[in-house]
N, C-alpha and C. Protein backbone atom coordinates (compact mmCIF):
# COMPACT_ATOMS: atom_id res chain seq x y z
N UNK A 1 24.32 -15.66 -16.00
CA UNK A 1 23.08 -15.21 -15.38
C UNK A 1 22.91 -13.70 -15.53
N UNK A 2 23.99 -12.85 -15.57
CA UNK A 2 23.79 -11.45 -15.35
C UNK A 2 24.24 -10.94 -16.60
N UNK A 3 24.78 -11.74 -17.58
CA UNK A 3 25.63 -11.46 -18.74
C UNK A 3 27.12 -11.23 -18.96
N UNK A 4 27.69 -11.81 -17.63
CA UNK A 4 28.80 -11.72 -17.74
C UNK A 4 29.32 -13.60 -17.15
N UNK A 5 30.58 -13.73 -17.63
CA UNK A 5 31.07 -15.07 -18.06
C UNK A 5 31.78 -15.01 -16.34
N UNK A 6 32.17 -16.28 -15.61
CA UNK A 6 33.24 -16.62 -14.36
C UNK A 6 34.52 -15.45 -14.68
N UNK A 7 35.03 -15.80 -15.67
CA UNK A 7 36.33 -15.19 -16.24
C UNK A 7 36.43 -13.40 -15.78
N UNK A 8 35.62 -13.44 -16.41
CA UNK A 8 35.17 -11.59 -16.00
C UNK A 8 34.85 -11.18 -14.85
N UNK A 9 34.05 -12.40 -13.91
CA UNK A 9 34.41 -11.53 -12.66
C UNK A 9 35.38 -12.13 -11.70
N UNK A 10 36.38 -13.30 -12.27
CA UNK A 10 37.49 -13.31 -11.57
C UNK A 10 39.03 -12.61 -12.43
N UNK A 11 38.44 -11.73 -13.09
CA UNK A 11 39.41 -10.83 -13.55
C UNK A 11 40.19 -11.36 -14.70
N UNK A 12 40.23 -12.89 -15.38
CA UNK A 12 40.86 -13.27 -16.20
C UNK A 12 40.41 -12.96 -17.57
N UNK A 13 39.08 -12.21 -18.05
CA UNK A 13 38.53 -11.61 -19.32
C UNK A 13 38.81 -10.35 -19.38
N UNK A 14 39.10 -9.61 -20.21
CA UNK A 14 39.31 -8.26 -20.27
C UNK A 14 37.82 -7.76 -19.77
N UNK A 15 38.23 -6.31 -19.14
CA UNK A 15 36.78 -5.71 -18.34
C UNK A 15 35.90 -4.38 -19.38
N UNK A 16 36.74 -4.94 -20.81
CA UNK A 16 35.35 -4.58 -21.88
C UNK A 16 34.40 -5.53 -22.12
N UNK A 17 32.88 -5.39 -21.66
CA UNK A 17 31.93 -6.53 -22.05
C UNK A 17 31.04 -5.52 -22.84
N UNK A 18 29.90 -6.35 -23.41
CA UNK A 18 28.88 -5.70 -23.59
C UNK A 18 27.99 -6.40 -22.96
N UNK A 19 26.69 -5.92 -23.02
CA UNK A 19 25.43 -6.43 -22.18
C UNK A 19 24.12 -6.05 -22.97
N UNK A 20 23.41 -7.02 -23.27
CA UNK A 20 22.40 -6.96 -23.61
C UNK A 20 21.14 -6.59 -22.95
N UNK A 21 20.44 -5.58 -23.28
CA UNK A 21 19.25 -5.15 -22.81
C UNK A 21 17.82 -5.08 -23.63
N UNK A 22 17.24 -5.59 -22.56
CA UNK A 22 15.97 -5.67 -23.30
C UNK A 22 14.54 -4.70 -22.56
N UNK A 23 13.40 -4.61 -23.34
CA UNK A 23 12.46 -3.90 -22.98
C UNK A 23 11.87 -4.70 -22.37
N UNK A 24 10.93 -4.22 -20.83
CA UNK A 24 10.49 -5.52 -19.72
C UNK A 24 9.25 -4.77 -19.37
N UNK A 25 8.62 -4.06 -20.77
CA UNK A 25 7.18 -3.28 -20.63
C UNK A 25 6.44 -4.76 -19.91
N UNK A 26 6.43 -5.95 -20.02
CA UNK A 26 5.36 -6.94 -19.56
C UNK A 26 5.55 -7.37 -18.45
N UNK A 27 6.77 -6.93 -17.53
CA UNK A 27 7.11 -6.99 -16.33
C UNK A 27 6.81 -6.00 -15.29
N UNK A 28 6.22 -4.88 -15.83
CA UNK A 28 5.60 -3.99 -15.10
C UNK A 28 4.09 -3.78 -15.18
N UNK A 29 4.11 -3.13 -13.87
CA UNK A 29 2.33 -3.09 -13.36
C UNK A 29 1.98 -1.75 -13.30
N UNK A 30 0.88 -1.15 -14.27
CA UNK A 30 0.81 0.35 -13.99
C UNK A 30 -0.66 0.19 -13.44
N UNK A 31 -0.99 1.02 -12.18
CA UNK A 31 -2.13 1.06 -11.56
C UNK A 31 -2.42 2.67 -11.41
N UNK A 32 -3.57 2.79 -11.61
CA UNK A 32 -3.93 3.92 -11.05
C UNK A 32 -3.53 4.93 -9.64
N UNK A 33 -3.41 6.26 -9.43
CA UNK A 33 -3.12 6.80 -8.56
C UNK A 33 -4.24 7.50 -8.13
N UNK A 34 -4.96 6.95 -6.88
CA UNK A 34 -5.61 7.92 -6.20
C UNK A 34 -5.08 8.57 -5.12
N UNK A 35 -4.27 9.61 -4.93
CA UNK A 35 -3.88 10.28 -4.27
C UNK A 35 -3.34 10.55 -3.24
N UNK A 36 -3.79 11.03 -2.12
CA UNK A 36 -3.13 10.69 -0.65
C UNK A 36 -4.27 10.01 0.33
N UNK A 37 -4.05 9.26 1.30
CA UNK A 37 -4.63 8.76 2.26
C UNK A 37 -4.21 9.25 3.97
N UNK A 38 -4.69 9.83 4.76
CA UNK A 38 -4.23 10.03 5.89
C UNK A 38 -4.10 9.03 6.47
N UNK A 39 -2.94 9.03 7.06
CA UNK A 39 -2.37 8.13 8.19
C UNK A 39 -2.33 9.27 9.87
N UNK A 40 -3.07 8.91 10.36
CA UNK A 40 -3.64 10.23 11.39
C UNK A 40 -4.95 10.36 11.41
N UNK A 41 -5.70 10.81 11.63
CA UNK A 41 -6.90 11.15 11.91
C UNK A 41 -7.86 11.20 10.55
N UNK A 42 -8.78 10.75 10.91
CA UNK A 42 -10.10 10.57 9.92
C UNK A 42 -9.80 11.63 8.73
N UNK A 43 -9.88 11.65 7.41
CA UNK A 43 -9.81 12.94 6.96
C UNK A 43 -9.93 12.91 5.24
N UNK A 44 -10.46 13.75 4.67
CA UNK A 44 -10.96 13.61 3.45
C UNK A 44 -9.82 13.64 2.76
N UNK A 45 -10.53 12.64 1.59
CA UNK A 45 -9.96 13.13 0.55
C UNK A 45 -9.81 13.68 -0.64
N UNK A 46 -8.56 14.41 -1.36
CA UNK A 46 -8.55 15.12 -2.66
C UNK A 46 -10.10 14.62 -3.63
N UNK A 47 -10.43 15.00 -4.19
CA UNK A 47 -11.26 14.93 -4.93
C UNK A 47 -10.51 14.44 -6.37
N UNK A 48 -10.94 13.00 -6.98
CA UNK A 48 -10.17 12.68 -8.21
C UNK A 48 -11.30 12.88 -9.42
N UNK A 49 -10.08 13.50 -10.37
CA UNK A 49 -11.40 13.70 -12.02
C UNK A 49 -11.16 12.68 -12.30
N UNK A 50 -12.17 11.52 -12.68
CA UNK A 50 -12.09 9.98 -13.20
C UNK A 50 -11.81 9.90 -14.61
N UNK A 51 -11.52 11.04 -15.17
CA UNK A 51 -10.86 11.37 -16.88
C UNK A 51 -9.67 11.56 -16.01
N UNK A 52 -9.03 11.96 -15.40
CA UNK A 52 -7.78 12.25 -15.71
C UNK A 52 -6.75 11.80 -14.60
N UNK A 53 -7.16 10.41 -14.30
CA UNK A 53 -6.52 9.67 -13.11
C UNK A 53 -5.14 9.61 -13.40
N UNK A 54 -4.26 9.69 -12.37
CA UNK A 54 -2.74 9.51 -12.67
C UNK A 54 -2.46 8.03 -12.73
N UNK A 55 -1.61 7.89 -12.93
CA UNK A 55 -1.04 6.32 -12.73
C UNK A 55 0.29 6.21 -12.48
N UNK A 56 0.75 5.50 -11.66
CA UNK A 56 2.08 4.55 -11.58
C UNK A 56 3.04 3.48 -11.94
N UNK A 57 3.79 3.25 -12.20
CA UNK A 57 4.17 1.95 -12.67
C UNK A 57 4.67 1.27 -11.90
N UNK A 58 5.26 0.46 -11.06
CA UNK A 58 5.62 -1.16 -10.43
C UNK A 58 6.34 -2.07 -11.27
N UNK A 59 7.22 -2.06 -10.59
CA UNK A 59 7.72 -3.84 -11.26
C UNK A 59 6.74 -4.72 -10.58
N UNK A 60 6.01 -5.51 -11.70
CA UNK A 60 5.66 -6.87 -10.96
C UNK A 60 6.20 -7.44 -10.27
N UNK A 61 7.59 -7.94 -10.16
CA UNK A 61 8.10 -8.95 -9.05
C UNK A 61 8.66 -8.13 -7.02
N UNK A 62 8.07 -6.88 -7.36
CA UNK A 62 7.24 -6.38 -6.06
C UNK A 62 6.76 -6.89 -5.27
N UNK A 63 5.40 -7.77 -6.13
CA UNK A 63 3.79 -8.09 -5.17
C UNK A 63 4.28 -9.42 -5.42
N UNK A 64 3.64 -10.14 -4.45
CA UNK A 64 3.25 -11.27 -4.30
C UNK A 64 2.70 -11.89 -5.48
N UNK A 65 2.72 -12.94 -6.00
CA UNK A 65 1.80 -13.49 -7.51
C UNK A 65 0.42 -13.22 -6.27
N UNK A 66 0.27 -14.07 -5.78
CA UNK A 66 -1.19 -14.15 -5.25
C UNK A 66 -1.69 -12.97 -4.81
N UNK A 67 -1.42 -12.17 -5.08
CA UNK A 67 -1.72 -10.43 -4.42
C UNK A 67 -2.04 -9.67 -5.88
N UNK A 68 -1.33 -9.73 -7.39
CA UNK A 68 -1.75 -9.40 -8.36
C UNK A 68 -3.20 -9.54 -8.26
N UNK A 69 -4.06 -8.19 -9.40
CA UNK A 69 -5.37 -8.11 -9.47
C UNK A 69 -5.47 -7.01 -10.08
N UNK A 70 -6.47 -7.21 -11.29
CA UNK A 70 -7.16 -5.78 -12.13
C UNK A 70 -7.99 -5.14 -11.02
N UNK A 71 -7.50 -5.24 -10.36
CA UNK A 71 -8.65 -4.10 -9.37
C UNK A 71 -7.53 -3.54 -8.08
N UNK A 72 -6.19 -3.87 -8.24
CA UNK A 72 -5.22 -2.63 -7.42
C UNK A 72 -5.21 -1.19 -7.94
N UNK A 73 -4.86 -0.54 -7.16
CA UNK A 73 -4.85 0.94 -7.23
C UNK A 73 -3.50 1.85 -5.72
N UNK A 74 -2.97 2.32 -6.43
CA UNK A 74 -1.87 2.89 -5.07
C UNK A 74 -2.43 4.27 -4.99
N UNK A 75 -1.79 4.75 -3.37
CA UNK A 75 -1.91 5.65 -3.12
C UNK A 75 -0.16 6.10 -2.44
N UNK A 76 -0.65 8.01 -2.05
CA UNK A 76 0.64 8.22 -0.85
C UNK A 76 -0.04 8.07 0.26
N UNK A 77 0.69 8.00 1.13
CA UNK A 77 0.39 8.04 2.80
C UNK A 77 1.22 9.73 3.12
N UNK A 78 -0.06 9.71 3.88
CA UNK A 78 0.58 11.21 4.33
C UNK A 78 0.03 11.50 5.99
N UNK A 79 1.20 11.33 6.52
CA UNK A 79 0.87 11.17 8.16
C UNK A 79 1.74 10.13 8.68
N UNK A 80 1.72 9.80 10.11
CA UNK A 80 2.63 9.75 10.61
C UNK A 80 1.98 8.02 11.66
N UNK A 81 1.02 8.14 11.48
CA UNK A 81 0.32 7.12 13.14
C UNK A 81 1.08 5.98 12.14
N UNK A 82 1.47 5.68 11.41
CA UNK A 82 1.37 4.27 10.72
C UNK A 82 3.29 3.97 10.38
N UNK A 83 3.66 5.19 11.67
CA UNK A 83 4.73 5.10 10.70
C UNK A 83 6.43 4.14 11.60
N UNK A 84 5.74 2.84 12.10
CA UNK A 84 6.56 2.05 12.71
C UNK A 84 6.70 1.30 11.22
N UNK A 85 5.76 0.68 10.47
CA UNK A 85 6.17 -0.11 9.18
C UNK A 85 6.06 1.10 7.67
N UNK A 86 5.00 1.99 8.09
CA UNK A 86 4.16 2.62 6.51
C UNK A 86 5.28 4.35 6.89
N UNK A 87 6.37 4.71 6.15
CA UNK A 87 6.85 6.20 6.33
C UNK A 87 5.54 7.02 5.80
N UNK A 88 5.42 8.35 6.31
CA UNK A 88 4.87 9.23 6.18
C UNK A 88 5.33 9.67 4.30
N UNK A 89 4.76 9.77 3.28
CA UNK A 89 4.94 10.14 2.23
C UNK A 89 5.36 8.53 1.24
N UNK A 90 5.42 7.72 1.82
CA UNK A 90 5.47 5.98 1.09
C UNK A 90 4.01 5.91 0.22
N UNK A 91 4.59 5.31 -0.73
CA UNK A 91 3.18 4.68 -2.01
C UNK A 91 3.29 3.26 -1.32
N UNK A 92 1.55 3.39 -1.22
CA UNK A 92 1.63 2.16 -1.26
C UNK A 92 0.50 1.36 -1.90
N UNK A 93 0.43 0.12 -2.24
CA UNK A 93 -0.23 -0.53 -3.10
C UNK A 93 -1.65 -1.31 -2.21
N UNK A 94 -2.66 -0.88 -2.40
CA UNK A 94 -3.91 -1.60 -2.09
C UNK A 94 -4.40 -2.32 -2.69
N UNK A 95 -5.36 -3.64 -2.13
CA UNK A 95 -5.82 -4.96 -3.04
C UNK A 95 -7.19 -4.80 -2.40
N UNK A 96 -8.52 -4.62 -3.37
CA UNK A 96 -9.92 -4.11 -2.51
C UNK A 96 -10.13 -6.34 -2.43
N UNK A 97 -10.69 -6.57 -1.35
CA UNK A 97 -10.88 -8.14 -0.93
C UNK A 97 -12.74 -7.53 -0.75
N UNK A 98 -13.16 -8.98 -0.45
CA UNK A 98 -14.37 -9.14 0.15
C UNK A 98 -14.20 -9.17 1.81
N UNK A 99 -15.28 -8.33 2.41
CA UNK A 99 -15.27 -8.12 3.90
C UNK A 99 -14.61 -9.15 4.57
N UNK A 100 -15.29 -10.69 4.18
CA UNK A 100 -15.24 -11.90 4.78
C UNK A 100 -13.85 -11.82 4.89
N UNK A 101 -13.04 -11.97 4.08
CA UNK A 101 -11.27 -11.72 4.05
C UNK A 101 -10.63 -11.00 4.95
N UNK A 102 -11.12 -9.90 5.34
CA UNK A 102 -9.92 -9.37 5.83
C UNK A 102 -9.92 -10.10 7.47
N UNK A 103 -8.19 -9.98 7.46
CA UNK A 103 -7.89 -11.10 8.65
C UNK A 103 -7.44 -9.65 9.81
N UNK A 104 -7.67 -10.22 11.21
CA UNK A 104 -7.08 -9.05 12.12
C UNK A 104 -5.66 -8.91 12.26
N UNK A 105 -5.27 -7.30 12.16
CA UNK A 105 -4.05 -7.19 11.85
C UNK A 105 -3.57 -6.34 10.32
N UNK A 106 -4.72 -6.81 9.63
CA UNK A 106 -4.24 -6.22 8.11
C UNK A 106 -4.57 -4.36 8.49
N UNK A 107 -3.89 -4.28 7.56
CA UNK A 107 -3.48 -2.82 7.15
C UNK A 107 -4.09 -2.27 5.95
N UNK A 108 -5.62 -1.87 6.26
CA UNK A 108 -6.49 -1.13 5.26
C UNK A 108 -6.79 0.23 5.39
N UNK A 109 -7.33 0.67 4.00
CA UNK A 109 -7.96 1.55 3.88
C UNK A 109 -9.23 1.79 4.20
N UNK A 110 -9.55 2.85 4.90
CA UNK A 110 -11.00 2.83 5.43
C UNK A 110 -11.81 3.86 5.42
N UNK A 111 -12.93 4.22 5.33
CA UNK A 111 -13.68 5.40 5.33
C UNK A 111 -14.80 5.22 6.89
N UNK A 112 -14.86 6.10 6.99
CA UNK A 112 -15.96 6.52 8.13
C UNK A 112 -16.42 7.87 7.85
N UNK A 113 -18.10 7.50 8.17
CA UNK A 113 -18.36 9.04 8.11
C UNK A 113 -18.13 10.42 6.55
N UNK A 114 -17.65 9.65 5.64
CA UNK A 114 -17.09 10.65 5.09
C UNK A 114 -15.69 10.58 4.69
N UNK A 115 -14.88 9.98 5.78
CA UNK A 115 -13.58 10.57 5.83
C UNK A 115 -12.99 9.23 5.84
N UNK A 116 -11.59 9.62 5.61
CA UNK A 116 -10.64 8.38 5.48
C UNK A 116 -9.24 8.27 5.94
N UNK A 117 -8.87 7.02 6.54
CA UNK A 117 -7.63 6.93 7.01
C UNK A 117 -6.77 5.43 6.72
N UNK A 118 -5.63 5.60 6.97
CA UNK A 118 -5.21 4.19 7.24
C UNK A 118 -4.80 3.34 8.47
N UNK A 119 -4.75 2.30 8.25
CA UNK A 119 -4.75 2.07 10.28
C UNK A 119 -4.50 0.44 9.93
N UNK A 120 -4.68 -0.30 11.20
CA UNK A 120 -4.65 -1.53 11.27
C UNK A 120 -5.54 -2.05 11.77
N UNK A 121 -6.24 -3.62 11.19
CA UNK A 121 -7.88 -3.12 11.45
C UNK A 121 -7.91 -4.35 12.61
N UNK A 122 -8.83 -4.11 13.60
CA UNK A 122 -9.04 -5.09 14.84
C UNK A 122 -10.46 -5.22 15.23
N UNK A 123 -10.81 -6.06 14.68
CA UNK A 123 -12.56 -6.59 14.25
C UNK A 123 -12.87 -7.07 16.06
N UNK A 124 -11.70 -7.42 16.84
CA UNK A 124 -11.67 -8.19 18.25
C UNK A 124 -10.94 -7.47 19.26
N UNK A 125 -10.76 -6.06 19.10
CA UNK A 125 -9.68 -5.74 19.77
C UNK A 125 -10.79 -5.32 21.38
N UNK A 126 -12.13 -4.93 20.84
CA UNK A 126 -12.77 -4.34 21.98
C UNK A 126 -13.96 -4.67 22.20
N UNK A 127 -14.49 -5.40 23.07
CA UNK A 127 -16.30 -5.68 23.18
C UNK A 127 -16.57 -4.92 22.31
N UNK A 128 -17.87 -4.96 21.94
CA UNK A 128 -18.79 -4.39 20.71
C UNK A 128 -18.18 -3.14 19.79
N UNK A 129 -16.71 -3.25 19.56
CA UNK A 129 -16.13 -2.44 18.48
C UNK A 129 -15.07 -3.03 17.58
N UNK A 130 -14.93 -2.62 16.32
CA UNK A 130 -14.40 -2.61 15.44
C UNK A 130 -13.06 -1.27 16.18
N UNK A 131 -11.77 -1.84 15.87
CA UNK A 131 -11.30 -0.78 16.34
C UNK A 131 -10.09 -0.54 14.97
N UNK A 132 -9.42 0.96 14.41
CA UNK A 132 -9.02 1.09 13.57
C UNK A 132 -7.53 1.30 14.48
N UNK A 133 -6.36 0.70 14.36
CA UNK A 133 -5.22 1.00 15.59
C UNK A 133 -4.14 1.44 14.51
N UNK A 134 -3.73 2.76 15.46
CA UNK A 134 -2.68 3.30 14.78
C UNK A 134 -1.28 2.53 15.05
N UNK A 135 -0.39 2.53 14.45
CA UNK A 135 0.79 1.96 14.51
C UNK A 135 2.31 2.52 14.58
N UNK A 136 2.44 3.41 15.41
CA UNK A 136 3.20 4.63 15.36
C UNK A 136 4.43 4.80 16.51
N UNK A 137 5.17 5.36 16.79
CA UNK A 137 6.54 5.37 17.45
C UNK A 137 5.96 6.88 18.69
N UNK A 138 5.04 7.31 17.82
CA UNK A 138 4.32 8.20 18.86
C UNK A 138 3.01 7.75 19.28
N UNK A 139 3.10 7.98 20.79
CA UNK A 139 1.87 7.49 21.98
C UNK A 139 0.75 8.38 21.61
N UNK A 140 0.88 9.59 20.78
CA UNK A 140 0.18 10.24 20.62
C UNK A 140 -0.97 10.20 19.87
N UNK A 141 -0.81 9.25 18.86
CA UNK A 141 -1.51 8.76 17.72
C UNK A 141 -2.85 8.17 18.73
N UNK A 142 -4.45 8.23 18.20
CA UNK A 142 -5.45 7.43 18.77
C UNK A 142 -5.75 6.12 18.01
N UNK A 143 -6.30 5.34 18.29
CA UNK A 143 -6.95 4.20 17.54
C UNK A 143 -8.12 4.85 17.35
N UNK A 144 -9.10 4.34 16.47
CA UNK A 144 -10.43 4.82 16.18
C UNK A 144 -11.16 3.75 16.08
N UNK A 145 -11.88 3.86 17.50
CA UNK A 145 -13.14 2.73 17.59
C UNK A 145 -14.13 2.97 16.77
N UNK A 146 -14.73 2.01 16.15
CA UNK A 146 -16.22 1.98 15.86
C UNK A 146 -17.09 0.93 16.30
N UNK A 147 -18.36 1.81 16.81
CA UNK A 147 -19.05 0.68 17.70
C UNK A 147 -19.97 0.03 16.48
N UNK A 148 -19.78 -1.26 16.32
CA UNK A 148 -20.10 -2.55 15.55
C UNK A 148 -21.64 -2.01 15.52
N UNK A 149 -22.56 -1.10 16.08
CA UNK A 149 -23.47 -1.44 15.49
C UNK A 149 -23.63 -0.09 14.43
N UNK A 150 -22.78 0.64 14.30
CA UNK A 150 -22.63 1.74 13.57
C UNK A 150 -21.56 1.25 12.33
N UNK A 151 -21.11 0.15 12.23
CA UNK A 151 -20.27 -0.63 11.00
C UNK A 151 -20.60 -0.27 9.78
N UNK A 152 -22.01 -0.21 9.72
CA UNK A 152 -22.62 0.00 8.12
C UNK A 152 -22.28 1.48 7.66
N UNK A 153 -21.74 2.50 8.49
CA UNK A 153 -21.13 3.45 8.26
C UNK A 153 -19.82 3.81 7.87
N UNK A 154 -19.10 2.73 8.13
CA UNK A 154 -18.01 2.44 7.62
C UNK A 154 -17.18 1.68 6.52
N UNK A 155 -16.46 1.95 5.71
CA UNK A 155 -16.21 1.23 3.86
C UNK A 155 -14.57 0.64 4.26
N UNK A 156 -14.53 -0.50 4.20
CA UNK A 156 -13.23 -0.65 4.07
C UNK A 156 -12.47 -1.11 2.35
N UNK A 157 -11.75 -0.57 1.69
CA UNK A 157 -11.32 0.07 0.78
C UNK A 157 -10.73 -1.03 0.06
N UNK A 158 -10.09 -1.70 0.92
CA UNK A 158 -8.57 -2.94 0.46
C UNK A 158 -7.77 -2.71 1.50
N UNK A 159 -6.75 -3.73 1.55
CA UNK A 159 -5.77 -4.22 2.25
C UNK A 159 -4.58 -4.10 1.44
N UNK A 160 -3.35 -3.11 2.16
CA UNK A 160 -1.93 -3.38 1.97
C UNK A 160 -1.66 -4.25 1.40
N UNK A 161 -0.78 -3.92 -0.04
CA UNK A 161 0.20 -5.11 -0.01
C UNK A 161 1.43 -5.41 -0.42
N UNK A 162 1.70 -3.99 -0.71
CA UNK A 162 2.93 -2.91 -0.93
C UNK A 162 3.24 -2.23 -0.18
N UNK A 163 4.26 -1.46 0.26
CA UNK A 163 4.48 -0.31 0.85
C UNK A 163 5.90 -0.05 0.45
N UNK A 164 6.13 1.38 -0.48
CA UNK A 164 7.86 1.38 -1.03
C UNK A 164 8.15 3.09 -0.20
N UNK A 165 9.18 3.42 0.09
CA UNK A 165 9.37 5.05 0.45
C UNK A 165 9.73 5.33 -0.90
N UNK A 166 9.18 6.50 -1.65
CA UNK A 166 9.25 7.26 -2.53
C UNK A 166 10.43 9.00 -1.92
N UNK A 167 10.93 8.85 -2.86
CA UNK A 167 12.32 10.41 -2.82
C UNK A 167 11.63 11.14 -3.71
């Protein structure tokens, strides 16, 4: 399975092997990099030149099969409210869905106003609001309501479906 025989790893083959390697360019996923996303408070972002987008690469066996899609794109997280599951400076991988999809609980990208954050989204958390809830080890962090009839002001981006800490 790994290229080595029983014998060799119960010590009865001599512990010169060789190993065959191969190129696994079709096993990886390169997606675009748009930049950073705040995790914290509403807040713009970098401005991307659409000539000169960065990109990433992924092993496919990362994502979920059912989560693959020509239309992912990663970002960093930079901030802290998200940071019981998402570390502050983690890539993570977004999947843009149709509104109808997203379930309460998921972990999207969102714009308001202008500005953008990440959060956890709660379509039920509050009479007549949409509420964006931070997820954080600090009390300090806010959720960010939006009152449902001001929704059309708001873009939700995609849903999590990665999250790796990057060194």
């Amino acid at each position: 399975m790994f290229g080595v025989s029983a014998d060799f790893l119960l010590g009865i083959e001599p512990s010169v092997q060789t190993f065959q390697t191969s190129e696994c360019h079709d096993t990886d996923i390169e997606l675009p990099l748009y930049g950073d996303v705040a995790a914290g408070a509403l807040a713009e972002l970098e401005s991307i030149d659409v000539w000169d987008v960065k990109t990433v690469k992924l092993p496919k066996f990362l994502l979920p099969q059912s989560m693959l899609s020509d239309k992912l794109f990663a970002m960093h997280v930079n901030g802290d409210s998200m940071d019981k599951i998402i570390p502050n400076g983690s890539l993570i991988v977004v999947k843009p869905i149709e509104q109808s999809l997203y379930n309460d609980g998921d972990i999207v990208v969102f714009s308001y106003n202008g500005e953008y954050s990440l959060k956890r989204y709660r379509p039920n958390a509050m009479e007549g609001f949409v509420l964006f809830e931070a997820d954080s080890i600090n009390p300090d962090f806010k959720n960010i309501p939006i009152s449902k009839s001001e929704l059309f002001e708001a873009n939700m981006y995609g849903k999590v479906v990665f999250c790796g800490i990057t060194f």
